[in-house]
N, C-alpha and C. Protein backbone atom coordinates (compact mmCIF):
# COMPACT_ATOMS: atom_id res chain seq x y z
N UNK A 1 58.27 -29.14 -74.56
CA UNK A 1 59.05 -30.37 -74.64
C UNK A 1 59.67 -30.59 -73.27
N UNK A 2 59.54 -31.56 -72.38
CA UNK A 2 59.95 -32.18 -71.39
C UNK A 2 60.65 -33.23 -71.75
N UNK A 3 61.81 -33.14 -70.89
CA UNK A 3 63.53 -34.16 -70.50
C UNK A 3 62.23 -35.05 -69.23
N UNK A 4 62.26 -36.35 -69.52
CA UNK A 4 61.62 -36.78 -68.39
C UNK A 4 62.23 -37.47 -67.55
N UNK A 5 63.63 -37.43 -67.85
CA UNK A 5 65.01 -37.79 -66.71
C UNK A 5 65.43 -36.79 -66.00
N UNK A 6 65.20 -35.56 -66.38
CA UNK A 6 65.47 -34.58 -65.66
C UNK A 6 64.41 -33.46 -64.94
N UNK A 7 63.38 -33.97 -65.77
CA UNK A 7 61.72 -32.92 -65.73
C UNK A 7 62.09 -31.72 -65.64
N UNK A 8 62.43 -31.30 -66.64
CA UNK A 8 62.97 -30.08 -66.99
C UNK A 8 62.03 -29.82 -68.64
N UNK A 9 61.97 -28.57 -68.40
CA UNK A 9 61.24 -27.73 -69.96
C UNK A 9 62.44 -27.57 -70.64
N UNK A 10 62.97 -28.35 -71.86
CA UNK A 10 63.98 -28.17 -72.60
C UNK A 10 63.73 -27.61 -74.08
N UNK A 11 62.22 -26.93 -74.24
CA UNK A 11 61.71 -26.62 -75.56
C UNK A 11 60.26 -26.37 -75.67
N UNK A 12 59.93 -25.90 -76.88
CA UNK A 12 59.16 -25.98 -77.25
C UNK A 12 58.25 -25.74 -78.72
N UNK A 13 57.14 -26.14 -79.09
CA UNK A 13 56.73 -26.13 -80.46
C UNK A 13 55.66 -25.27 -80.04
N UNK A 14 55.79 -23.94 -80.97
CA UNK A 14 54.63 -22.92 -81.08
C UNK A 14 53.75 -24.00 -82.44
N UNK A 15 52.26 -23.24 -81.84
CA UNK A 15 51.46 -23.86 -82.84
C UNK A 15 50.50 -22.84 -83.17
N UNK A 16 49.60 -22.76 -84.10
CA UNK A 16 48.77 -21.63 -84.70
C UNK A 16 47.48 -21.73 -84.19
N UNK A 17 46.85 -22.43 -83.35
CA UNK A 17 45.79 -22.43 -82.57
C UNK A 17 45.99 -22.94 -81.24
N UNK A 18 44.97 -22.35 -80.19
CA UNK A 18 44.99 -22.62 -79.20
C UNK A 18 44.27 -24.09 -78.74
N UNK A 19 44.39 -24.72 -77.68
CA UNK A 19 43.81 -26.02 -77.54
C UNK A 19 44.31 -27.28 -77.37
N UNK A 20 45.37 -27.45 -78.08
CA UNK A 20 46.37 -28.49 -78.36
C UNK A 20 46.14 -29.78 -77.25
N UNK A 21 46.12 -30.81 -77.43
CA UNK A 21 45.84 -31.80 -76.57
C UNK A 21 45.93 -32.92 -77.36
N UNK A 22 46.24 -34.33 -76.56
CA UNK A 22 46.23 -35.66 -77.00
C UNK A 22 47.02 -36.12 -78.20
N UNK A 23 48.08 -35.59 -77.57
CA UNK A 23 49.55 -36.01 -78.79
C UNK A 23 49.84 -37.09 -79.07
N UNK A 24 50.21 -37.42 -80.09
CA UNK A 24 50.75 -38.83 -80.46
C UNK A 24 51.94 -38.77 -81.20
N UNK A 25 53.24 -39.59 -80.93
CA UNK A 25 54.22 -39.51 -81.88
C UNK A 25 54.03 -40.36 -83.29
N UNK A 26 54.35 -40.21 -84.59
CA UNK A 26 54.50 -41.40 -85.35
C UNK A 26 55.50 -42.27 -85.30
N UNK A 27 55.12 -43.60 -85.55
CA UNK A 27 56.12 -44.77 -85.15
C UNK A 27 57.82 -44.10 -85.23
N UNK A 28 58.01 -43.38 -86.76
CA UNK A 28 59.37 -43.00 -86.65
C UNK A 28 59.99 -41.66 -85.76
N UNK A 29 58.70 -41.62 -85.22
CA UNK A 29 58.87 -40.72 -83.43
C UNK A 29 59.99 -38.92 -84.31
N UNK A 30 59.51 -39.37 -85.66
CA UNK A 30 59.40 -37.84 -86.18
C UNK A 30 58.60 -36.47 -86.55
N UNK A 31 57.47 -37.12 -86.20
CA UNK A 31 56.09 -36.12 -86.14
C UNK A 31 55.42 -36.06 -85.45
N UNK A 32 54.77 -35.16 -84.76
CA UNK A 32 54.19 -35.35 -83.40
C UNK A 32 52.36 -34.59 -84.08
N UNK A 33 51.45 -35.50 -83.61
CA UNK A 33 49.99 -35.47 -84.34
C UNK A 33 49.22 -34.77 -82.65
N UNK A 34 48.57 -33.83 -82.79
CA UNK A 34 47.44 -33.28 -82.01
C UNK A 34 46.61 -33.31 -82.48
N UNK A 35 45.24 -33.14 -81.37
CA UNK A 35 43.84 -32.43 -81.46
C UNK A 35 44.06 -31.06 -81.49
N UNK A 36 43.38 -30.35 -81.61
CA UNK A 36 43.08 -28.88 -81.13
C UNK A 36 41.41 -28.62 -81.19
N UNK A 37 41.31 -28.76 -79.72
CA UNK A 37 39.71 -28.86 -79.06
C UNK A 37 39.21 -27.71 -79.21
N UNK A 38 39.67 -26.81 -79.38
CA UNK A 38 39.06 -25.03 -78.87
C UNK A 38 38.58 -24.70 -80.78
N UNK A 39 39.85 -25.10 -81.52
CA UNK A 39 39.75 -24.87 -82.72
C UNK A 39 39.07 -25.58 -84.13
N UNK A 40 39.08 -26.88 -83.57
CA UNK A 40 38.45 -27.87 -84.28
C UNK A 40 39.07 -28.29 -84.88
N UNK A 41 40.00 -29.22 -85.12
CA UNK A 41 41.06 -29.50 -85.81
C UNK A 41 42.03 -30.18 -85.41
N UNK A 42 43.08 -30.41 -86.15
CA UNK A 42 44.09 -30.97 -85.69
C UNK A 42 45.62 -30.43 -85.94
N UNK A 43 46.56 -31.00 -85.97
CA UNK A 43 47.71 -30.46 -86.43
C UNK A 43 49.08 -31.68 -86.17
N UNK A 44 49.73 -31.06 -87.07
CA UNK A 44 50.98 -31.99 -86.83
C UNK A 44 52.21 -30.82 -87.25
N UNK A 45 53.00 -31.36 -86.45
CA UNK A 45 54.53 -31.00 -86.15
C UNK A 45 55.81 -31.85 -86.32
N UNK A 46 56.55 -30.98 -87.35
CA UNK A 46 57.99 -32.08 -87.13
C UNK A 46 58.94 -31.36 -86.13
N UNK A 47 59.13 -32.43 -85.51
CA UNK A 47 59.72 -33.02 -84.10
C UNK A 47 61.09 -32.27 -84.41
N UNK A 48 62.09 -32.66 -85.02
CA UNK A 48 63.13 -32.32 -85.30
C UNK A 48 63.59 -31.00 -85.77
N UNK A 49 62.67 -30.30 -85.87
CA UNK A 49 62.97 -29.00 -86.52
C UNK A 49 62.15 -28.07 -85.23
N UNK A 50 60.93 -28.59 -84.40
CA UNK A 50 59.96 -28.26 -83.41
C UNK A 50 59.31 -27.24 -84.17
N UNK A 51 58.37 -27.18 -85.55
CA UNK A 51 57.61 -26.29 -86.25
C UNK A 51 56.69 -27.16 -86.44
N UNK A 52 55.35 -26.19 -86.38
CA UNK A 52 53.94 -26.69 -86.73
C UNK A 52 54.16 -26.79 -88.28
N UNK A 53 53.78 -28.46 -88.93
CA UNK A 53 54.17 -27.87 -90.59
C UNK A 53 52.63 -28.27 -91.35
N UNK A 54 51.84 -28.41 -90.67
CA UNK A 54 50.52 -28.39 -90.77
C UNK A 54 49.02 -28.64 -89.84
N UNK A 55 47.85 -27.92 -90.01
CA UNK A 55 46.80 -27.82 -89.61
C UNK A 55 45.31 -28.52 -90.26
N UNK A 56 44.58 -29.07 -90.00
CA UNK A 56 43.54 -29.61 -90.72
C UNK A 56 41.78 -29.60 -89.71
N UNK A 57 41.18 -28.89 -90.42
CA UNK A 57 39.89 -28.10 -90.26
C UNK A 57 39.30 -29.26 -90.05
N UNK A 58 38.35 -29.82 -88.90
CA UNK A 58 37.08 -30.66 -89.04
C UNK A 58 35.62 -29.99 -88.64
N UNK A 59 34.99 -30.53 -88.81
CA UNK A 59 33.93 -29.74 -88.82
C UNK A 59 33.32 -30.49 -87.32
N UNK A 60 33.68 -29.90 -86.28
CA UNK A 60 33.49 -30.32 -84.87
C UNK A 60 34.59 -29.61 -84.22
N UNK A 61 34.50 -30.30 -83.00
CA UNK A 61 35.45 -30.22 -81.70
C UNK A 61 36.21 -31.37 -81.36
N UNK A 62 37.28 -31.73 -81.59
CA UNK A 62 37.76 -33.43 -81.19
C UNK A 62 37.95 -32.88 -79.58
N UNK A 63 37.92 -33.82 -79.03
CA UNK A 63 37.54 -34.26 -77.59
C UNK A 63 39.61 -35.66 -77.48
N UNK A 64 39.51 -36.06 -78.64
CA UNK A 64 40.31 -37.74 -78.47
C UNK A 64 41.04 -37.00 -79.70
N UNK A 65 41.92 -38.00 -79.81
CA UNK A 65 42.69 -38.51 -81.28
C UNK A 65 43.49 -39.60 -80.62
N UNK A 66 43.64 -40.66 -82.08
CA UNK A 66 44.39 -41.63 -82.05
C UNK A 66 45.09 -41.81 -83.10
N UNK A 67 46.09 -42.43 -82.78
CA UNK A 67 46.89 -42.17 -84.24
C UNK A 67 47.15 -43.79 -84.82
N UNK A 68 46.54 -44.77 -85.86
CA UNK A 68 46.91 -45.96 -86.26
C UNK A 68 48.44 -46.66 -86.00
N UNK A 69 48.72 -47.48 -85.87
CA UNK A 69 50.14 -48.17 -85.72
C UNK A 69 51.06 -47.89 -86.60
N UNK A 70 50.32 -47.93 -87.93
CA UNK A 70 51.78 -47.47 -88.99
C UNK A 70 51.82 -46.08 -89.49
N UNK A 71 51.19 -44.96 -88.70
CA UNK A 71 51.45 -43.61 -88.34
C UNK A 71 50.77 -43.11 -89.59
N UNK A 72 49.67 -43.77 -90.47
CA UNK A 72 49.57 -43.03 -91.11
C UNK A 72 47.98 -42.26 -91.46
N UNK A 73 46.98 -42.55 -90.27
CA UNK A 73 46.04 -42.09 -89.80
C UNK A 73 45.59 -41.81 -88.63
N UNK A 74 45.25 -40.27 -88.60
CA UNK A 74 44.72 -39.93 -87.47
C UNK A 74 43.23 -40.07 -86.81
N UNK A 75 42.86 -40.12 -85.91
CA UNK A 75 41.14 -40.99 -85.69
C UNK A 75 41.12 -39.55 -84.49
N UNK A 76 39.88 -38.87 -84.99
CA UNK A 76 39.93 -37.56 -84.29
C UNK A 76 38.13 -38.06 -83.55
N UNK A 77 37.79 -37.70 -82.51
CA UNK A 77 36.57 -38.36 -82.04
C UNK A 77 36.49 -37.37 -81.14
């Protein structure tokens, strides 16, 4: 977690696989949605607590993710 007024490391969220890339917040900027390229999958984290509170298996490698406007799908590519 980066202060980007100060660029300072003020935190961070352990996660259960390695890879992690192409974050997205949800609109209520309380869950934070990844890829995980190495692992195949994805994951999401609540923000406010900074815990991984779930993981989800695809059958590939995502490369992308996007997350829809009203936060409630992830588009893993």
């Amino acid at each position: 977690i980066l202060d980007t007024a100060t660029r300072k490391v003020t935190g961070e969220i352990k996660i259960s696989h390695p890879g992690a890339a192409r974050i997205a917040l949800t609109p209520d900027q309380k869950t934070l949605v990844y890829n995980l390229q190495q692992w195949g999958g994805a994951g999401i984290a609540d923000v406010v607590t900074r815990k991984e509170i779930a993981t989800i298996r695809i059958p590939g490698k995502p490369l992308s993710a996007g997350l829809s406007k009203d936060g409630r799908h992830l588009y893993l590519g």
